[in-house]
Every structure is written in structure tokens, then in C-alpha cells.
C-alpha atoms as a PDB file:
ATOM      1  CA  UNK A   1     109.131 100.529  92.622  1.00  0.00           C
ATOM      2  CA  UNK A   2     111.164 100.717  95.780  1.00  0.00           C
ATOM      3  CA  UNK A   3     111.023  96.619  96.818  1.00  0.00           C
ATOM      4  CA  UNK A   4     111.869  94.150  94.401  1.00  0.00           C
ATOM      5  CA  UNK A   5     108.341  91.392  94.788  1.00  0.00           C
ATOM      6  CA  UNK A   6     108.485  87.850  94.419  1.00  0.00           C
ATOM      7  CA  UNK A   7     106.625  85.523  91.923  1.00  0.00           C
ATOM      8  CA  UNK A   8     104.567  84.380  94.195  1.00  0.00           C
ATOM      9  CA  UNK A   9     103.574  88.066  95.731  1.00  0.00           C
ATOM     10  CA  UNK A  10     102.999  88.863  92.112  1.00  0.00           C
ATOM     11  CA  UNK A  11     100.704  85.930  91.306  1.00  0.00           C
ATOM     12  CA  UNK A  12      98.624  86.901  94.605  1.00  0.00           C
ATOM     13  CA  UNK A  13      97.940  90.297  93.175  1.00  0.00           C
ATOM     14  CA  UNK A  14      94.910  91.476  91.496  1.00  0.00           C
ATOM     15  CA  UNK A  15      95.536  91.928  87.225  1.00  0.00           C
ATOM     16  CA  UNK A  16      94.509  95.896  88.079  1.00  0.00           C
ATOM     17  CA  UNK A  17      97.083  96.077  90.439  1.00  0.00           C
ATOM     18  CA  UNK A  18      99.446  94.284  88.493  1.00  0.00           C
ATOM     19  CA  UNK A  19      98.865  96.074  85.663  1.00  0.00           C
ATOM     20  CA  UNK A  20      99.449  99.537  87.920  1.00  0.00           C
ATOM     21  CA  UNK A  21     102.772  98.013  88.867  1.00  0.00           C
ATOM     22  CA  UNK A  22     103.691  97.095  85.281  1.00  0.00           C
ATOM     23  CA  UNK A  23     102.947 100.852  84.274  1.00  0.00           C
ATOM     24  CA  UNK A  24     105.202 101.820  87.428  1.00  0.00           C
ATOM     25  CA  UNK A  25     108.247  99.382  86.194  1.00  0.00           C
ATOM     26  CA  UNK A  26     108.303 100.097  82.593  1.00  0.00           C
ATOM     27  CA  UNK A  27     108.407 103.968  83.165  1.00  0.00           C
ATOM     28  CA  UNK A  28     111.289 103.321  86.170  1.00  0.00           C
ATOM     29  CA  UNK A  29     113.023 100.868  83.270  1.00  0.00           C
ATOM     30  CA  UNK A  30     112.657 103.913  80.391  1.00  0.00           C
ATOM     31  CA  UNK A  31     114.101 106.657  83.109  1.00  0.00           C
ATOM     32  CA  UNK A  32     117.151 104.075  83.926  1.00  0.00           C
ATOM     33  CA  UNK A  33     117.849 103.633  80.152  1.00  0.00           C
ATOM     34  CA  UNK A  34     117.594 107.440  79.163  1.00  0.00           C
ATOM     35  CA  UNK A  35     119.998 108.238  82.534  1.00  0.00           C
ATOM     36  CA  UNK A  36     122.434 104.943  81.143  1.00  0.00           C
ATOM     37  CA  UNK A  37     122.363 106.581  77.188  1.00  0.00           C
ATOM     38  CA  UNK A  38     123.026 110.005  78.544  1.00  0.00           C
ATOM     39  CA  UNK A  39     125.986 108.756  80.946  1.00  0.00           C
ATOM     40  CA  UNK A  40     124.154 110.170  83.988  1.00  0.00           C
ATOM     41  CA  UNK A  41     123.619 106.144  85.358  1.00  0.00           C
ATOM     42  CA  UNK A  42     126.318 104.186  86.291  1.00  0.00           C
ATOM     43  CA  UNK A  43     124.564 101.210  87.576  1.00  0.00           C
ATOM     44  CA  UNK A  44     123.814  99.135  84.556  1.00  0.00           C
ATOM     45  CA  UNK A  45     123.310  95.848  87.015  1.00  0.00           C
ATOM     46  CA  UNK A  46     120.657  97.422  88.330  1.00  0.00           C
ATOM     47  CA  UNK A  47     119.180  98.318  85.186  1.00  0.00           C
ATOM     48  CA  UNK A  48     119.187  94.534  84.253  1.00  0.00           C
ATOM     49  CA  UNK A  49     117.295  94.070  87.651  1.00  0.00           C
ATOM     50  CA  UNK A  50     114.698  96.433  86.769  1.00  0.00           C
ATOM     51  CA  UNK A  51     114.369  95.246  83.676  1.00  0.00           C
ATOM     52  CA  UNK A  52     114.323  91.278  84.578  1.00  0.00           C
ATOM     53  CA  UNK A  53     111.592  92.368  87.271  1.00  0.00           C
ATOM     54  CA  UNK A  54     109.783  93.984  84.146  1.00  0.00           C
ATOM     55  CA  UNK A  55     109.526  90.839  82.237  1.00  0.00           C
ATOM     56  CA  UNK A  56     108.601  88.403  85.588  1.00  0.00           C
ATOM     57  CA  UNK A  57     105.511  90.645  85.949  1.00  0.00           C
ATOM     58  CA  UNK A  58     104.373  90.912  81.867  1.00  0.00           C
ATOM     59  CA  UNK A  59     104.880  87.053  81.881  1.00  0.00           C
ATOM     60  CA  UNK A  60     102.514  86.381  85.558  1.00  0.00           C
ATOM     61  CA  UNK A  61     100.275  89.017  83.767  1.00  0.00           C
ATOM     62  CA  UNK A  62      99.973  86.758  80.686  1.00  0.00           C
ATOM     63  CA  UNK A  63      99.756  83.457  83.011  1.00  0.00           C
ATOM     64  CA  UNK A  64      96.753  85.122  84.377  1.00  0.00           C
ATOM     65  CA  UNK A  65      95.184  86.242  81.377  1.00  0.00           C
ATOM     66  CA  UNK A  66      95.203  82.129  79.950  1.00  0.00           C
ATOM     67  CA  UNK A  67      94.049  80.676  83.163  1.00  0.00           C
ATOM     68  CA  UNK A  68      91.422  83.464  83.001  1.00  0.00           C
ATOM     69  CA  UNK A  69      90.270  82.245  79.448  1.00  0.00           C
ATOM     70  CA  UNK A  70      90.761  78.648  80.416  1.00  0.00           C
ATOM     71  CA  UNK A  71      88.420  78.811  83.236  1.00  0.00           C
ATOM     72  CA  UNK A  72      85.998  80.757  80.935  1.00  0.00           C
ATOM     73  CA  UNK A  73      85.855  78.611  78.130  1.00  0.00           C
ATOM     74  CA  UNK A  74      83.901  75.102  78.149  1.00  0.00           C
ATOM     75  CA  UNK A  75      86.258  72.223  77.310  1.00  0.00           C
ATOM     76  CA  UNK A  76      85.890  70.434  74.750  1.00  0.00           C
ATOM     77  CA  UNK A  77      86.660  66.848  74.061  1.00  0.00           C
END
């Protein structure tokens, strides 16, 4: 992923999409730490950005998937 999205960008996205992008980080995030192990990376910060960004989208995906069930479910009293 070329362009580092906002929360808010990543709550208005579909969970399909967001899902697509999750696929796209965590591969970007598995190249960066391979290239880091094997010396051929020198810019760890940016790992750490990559890898922040990462977690911000698995935790809006989870957000999604509770208000999801929430609205599903009947409350109870």
C-alpha cells in the first residue's frame, strides 16, 4: 500500500475491501521484516509504520464485525 489511510477512510470502507487491504499490508509487513532479518532494509521506522497501519485496520475490522453482530442480534433486557 502506497498511501498511508486514515481511521476514518478505513471505517468508510466496505469489510471486503478492508479485508483486501489487510491481505495487501500484512504481505508488505512480512516482505519489510524478511528484507530487515536479511540486512537488505534499513528503514526499521518505516517498518513500525507499516506495521502500526497493520494493526489500525485488524482492530476497525473487528469494530465492524461487533457492531455487525450488535445490530443483528435482538437485545435483551
Amino acid at each position: 500500500m502506497a498511501v498511508l489511510l486514515s481511521i476514518a477512510e478505513l471505517k468508510k470502507m466496505q469489510a471486503k475491501d478492508l479485508l483486501r487491504e489487510i491481505y495487501d499490508q500484512s504481505a508488505l509487513v512480512a516482505k519489510m521484516r524478511l528484507g530487515i532479518k536479511m540486512n537488505k532494509e534499513k528503514d526499521t521506522g518505516k517498518y513500525r509504520r507499516e506495521k502500526k497501519m497493520l494493526s489500525r485496520m485488524k482492530t476497525v475490522l473487528t469494530e465492524k464485525a461487533y457492531e455487525m453482530q450488535a445490530s443483528s442480534s435482538p437485545e435483551q433486557s
